[in-house]
PDB file of N, CA and C in Angstrom:
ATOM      1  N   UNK A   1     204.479 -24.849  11.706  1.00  0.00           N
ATOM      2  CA  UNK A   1     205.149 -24.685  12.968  1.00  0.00           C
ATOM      3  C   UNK A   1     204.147 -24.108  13.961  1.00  0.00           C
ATOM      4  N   UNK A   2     203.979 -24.738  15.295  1.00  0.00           N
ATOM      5  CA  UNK A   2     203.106 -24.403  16.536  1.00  0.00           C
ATOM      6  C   UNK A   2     204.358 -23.290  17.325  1.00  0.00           C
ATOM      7  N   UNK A   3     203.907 -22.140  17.536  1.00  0.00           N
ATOM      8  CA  UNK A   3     204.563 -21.193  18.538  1.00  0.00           C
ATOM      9  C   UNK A   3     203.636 -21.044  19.994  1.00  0.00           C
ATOM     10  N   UNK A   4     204.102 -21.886  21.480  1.00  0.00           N
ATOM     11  CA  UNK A   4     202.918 -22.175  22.200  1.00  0.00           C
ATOM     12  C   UNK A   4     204.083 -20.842  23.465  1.00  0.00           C
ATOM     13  N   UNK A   5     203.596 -19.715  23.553  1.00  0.00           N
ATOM     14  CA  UNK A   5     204.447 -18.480  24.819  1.00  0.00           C
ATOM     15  C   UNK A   5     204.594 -19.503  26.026  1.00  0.00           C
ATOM     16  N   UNK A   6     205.783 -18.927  26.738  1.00  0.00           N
ATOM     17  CA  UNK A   6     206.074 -19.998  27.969  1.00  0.00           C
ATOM     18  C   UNK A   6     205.740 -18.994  28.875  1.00  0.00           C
ATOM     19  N   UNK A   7     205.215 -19.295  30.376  1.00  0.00           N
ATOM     20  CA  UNK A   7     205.120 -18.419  31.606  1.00  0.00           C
ATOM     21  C   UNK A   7     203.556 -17.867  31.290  1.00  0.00           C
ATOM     22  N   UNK A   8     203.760 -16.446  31.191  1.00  0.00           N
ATOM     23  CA  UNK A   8     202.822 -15.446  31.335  1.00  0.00           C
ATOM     24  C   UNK A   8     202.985 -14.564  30.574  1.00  0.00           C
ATOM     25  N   UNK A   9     202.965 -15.062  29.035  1.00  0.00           N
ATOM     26  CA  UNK A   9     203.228 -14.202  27.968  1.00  0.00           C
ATOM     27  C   UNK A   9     202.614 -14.708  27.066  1.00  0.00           C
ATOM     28  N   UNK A  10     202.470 -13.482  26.048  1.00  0.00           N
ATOM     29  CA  UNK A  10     200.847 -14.165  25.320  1.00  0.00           C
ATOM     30  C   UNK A  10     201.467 -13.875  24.099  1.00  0.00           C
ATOM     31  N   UNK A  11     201.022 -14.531  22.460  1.00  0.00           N
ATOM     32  CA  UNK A  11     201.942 -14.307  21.231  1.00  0.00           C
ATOM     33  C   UNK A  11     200.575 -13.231  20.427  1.00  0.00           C
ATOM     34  N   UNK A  12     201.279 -12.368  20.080  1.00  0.00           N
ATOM     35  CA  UNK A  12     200.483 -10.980  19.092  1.00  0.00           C
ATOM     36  C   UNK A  12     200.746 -10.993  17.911  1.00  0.00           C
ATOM     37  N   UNK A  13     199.825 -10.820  17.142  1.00  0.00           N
ATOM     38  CA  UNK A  13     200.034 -10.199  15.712  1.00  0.00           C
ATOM     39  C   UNK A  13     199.658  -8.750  15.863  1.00  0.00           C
ATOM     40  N   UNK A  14     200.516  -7.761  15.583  1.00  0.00           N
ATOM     41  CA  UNK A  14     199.933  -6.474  15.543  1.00  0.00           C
ATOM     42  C   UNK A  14     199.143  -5.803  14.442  1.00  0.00           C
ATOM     43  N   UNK A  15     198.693  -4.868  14.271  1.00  0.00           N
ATOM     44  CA  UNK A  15     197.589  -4.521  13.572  1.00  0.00           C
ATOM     45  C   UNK A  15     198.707  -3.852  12.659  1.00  0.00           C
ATOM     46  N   UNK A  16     197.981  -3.955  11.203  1.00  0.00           N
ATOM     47  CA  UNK A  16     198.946  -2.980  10.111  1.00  0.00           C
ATOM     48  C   UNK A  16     199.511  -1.841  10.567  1.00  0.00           C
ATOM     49  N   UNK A  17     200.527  -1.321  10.370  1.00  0.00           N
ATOM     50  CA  UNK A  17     200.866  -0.036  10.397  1.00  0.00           C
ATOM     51  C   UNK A  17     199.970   0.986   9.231  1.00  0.00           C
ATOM     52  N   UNK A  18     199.881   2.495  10.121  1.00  0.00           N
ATOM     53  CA  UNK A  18     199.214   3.206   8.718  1.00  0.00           C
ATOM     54  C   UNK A  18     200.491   4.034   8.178  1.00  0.00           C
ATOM     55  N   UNK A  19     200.108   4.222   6.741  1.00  0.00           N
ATOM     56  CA  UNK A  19     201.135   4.645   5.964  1.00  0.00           C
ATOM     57  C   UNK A  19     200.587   5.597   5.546  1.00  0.00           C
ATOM     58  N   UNK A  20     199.184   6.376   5.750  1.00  0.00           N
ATOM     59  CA  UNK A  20     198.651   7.447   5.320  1.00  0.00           C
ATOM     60  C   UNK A  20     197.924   8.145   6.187  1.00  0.00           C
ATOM     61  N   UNK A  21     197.943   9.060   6.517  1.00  0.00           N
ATOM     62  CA  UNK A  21     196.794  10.092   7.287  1.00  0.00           C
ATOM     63  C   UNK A  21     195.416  10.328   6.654  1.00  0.00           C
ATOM     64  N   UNK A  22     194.447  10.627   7.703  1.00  0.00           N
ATOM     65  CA  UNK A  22     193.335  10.650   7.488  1.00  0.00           C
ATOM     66  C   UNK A  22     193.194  11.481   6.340  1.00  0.00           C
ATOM     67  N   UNK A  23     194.237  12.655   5.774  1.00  0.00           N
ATOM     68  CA  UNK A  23     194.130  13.833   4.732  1.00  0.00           C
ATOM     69  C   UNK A  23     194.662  13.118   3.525  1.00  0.00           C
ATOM     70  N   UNK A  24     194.841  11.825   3.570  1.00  0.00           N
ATOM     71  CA  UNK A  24     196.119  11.178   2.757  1.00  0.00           C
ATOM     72  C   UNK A  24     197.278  11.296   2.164  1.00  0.00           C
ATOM     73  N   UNK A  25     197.654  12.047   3.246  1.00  0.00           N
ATOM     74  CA  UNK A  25     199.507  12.168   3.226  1.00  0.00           C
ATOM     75  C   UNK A  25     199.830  10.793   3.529  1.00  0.00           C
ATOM     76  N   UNK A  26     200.995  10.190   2.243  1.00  0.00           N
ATOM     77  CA  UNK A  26     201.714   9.243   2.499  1.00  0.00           C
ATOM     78  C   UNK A  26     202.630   9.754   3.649  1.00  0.00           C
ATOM     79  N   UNK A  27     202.628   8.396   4.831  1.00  0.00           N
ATOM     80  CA  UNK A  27     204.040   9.043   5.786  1.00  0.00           C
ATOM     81  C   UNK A  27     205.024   7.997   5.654  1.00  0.00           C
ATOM     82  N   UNK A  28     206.368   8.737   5.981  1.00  0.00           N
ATOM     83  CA  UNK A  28     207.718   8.282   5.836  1.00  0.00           C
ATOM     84  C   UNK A  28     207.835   6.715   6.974  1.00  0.00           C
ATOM     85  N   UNK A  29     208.702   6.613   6.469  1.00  0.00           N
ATOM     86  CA  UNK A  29     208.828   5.116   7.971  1.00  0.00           C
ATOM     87  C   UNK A  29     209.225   5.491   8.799  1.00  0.00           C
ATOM     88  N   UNK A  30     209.743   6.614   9.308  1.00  0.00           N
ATOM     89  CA  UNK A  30     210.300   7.073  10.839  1.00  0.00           C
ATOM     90  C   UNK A  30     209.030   7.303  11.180  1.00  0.00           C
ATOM     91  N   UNK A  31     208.257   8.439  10.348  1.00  0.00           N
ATOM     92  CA  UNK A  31     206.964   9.065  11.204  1.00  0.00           C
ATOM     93  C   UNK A  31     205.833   7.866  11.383  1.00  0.00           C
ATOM     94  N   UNK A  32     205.808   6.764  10.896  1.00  0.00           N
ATOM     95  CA  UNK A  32     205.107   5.599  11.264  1.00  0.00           C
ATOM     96  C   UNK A  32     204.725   5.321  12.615  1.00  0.00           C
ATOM     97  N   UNK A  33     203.629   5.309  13.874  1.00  0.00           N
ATOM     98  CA  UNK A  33     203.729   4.468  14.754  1.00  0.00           C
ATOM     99  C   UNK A  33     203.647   3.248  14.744  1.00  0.00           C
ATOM    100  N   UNK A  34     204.091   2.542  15.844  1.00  0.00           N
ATOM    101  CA  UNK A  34     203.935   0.741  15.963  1.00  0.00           C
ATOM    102  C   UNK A  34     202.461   0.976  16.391  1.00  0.00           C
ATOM    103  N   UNK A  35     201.467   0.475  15.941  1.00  0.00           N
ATOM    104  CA  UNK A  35     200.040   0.441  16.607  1.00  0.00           C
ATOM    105  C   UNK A  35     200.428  -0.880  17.850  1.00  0.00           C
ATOM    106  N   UNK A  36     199.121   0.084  19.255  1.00  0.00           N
ATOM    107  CA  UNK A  36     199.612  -0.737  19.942  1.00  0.00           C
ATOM    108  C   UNK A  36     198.107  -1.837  20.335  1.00  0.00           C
ATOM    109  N   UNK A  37     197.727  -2.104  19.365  1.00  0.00           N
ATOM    110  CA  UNK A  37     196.715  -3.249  19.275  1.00  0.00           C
ATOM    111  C   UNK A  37     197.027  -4.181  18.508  1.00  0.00           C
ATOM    112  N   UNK A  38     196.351  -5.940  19.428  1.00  0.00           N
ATOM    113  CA  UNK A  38     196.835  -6.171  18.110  1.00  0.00           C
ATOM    114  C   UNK A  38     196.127  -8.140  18.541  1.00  0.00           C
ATOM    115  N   UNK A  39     196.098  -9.229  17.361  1.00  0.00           N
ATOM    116  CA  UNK A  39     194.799  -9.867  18.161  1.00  0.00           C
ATOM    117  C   UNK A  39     196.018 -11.160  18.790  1.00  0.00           C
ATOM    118  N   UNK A  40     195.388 -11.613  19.665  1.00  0.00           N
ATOM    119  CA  UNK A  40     195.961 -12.877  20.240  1.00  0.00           C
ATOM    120  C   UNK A  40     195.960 -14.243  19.443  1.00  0.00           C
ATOM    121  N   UNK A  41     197.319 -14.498  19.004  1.00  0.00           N
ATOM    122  CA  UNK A  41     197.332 -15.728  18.139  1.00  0.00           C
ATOM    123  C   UNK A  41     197.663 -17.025  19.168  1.00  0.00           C
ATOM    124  N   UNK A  42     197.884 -16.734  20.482  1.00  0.00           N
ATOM    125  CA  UNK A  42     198.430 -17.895  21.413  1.00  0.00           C
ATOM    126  C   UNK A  42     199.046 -17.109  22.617  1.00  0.00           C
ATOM    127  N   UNK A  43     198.615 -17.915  23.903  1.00  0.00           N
ATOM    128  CA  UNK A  43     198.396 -17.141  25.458  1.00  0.00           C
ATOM    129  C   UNK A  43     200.074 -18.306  25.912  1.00  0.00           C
ATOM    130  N   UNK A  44     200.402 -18.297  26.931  1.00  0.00           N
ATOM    131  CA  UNK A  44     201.106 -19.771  27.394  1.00  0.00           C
ATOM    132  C   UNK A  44     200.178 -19.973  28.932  1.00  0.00           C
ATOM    133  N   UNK A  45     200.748 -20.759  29.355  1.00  0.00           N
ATOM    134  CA  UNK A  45     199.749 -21.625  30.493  1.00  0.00           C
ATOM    135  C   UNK A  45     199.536 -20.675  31.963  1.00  0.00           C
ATOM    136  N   UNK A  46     200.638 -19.932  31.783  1.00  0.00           N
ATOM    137  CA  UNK A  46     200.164 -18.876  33.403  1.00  0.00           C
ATOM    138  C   UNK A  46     199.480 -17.533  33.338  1.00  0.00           C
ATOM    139  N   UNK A  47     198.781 -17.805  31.565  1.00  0.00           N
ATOM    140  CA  UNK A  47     197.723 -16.439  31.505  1.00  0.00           C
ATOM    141  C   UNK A  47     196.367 -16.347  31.795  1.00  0.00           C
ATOM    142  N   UNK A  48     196.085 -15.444  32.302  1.00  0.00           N
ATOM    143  CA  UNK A  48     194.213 -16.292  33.047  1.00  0.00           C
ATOM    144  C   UNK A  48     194.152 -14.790  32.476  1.00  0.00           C
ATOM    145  N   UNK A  49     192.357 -14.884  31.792  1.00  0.00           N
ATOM    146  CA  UNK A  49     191.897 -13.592  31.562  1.00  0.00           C
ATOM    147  C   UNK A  49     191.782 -13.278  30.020  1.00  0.00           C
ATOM    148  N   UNK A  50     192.755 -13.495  29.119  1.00  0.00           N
ATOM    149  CA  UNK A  50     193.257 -13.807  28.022  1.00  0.00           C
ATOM    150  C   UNK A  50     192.850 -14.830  27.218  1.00  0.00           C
ATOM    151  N   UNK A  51     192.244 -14.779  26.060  1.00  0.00           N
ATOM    152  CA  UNK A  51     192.169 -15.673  25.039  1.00  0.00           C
ATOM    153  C   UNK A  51     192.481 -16.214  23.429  1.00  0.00           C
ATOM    154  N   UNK A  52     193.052 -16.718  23.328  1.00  0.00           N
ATOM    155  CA  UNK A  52     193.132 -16.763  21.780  1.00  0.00           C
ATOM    156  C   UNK A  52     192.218 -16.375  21.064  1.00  0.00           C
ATOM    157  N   UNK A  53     192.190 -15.291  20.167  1.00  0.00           N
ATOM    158  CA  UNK A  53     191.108 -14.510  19.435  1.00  0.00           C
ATOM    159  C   UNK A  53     190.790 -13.155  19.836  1.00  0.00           C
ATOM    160  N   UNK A  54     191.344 -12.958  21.128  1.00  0.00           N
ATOM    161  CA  UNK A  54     190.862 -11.712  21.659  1.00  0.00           C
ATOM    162  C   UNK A  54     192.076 -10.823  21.261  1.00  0.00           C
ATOM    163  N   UNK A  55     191.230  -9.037  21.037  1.00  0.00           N
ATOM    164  CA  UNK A  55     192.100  -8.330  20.745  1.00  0.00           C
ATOM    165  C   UNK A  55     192.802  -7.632  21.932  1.00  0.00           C
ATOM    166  N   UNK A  56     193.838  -6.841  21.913  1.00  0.00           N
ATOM    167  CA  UNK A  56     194.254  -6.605  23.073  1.00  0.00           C
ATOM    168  C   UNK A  56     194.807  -5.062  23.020  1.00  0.00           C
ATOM    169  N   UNK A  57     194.908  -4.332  23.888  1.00  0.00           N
ATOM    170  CA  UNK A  57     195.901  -3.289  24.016  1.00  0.00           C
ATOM    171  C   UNK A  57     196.917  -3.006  24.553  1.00  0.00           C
ATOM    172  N   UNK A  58     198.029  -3.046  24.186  1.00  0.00           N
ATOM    173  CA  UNK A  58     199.374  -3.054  25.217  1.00  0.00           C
ATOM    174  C   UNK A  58     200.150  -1.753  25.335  1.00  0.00           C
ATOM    175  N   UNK A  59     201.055  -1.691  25.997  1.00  0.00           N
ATOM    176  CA  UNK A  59     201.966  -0.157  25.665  1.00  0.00           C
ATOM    177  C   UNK A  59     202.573   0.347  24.615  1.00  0.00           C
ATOM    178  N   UNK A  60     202.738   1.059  24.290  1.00  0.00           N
ATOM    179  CA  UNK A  60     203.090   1.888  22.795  1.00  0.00           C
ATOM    180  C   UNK A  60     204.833   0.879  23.069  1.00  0.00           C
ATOM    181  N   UNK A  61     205.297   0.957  24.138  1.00  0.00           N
ATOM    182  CA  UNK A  61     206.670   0.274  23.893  1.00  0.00           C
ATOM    183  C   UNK A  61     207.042  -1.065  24.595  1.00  0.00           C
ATOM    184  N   UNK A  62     205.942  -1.265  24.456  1.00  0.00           N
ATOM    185  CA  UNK A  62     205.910  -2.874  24.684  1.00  0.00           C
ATOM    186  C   UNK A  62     206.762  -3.946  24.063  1.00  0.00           C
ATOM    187  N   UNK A  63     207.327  -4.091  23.959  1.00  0.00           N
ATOM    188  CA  UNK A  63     208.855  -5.334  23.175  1.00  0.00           C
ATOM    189  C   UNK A  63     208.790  -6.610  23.713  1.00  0.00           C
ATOM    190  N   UNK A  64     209.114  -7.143  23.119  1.00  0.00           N
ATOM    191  CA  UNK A  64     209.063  -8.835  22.770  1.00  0.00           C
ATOM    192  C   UNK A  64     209.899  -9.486  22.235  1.00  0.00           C
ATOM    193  N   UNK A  65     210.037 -10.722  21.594  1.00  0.00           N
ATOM    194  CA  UNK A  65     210.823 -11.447  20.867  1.00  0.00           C
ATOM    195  C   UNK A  65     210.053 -11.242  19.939  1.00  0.00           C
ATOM    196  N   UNK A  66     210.327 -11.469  18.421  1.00  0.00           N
ATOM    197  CA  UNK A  66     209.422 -11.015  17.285  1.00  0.00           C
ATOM    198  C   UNK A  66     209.906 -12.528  16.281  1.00  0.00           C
ATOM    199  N   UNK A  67     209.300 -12.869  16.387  1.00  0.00           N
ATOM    200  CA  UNK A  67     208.955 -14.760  15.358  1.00  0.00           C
ATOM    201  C   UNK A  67     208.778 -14.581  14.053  1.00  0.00           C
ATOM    202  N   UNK A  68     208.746 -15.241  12.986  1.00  0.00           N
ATOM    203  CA  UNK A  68     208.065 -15.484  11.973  1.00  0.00           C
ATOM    204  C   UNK A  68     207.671 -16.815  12.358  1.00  0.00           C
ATOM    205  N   UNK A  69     206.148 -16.948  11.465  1.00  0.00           N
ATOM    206  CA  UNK A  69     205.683 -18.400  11.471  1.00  0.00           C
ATOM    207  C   UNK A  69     204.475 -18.254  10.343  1.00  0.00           C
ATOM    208  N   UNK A  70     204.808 -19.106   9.170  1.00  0.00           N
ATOM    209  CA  UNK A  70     203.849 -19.370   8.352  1.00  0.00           C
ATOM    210  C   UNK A  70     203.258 -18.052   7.549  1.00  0.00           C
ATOM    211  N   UNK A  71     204.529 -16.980   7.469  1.00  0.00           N
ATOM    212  CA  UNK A  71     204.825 -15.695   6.592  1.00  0.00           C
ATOM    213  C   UNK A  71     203.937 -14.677   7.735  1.00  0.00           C
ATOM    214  N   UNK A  72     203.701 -14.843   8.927  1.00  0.00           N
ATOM    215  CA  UNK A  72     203.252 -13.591   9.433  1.00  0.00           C
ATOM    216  C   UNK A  72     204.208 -12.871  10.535  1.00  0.00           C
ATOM    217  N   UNK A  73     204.707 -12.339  11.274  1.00  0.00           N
ATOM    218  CA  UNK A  73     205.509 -11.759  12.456  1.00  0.00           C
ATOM    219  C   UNK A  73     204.478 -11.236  13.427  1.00  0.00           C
ATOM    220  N   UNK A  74     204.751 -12.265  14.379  1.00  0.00           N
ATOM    221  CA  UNK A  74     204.234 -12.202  16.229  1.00  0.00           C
ATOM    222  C   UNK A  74     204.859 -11.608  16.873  1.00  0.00           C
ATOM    223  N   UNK A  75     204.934 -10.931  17.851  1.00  0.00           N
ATOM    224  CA  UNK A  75     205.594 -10.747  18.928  1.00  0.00           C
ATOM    225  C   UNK A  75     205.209 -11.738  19.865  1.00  0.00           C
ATOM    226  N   UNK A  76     206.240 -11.963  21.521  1.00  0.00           N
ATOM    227  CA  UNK A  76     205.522 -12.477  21.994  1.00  0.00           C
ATOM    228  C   UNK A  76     205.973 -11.569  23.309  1.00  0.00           C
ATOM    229  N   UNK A  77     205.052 -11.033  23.665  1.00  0.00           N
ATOM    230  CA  UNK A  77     204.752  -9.774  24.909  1.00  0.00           C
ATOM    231  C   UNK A  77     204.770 -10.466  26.564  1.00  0.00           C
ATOM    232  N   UNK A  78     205.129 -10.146  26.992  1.00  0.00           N
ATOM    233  CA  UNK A  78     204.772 -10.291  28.730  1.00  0.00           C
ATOM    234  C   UNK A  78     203.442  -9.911  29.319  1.00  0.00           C
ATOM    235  N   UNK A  79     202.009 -10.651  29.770  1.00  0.00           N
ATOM    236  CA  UNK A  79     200.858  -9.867  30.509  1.00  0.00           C
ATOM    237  C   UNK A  79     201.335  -8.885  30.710  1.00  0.00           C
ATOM    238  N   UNK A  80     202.155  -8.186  31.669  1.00  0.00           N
ATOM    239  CA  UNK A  80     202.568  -7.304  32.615  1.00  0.00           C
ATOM    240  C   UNK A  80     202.146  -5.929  31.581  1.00  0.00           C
ATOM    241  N   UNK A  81     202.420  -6.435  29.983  1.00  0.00           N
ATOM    242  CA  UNK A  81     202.421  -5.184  29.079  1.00  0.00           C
ATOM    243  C   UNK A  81     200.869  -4.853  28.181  1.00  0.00           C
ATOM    244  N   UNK A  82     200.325  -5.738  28.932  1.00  0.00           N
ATOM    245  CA  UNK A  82     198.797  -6.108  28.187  1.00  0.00           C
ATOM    246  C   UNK A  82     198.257  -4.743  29.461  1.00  0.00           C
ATOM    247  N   UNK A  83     197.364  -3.729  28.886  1.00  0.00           N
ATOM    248  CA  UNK A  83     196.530  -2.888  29.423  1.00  0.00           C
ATOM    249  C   UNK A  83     194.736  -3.345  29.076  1.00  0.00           C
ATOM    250  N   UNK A  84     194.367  -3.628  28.148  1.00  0.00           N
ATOM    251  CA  UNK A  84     192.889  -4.167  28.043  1.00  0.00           C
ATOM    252  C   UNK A  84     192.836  -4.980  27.423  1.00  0.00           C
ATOM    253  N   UNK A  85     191.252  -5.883  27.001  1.00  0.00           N
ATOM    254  CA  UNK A  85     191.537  -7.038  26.587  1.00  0.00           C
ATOM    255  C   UNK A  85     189.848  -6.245  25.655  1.00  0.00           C
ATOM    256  N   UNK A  86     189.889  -6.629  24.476  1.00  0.00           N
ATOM    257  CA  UNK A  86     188.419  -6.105  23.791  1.00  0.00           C
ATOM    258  C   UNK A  86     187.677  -7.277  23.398  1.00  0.00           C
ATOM    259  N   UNK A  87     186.830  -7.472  23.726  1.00  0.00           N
ATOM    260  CA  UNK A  87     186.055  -8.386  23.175  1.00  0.00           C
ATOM    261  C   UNK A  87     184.592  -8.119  22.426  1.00  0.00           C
TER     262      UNK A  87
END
């Protein structure tokens, strides 16, 4: 299955969650953050700046529609919520 974002919204895979602290305390799933990086699997046609492959940084509460495709979960974010682009 092809997932291609419509407008000006780009599709994310986010980066693992950590489940341990640097001291290696296992943490609970509440105390979990959503990491807010994460790499570009697919842009749609009104994103300029943006590329498939590039990693990105968005807002800690950045929300989306959230997909499965081919056993992984995307979001797919609005630019508006994209803050840097790393290359």
């Amino acid at each position: 299955m092809k997932v291609i974002p419509y407008g000006e919204r780009v599709l994310i895979k986010r980066e693992a969650v950590e489940t341990k602290t640097a001291g290696g305390i296992i943490l609970q799933t509440e105390s979990q953050e959503r990491p807010v990086q994460g790499l570009v699997k697919g842009v749609g046609a009104g994103v300029e700046g943006i590329s498939v492959g590039d990693t990105v940084i968005f807002g800690k509460y950045a929300s989306g529609a959230s997909v499965d495709v081919e056993g992984e979960t995307l979001e797919v974010i609005d630019t508006s919520e994209v803050k840097a682009v790393i290359r």
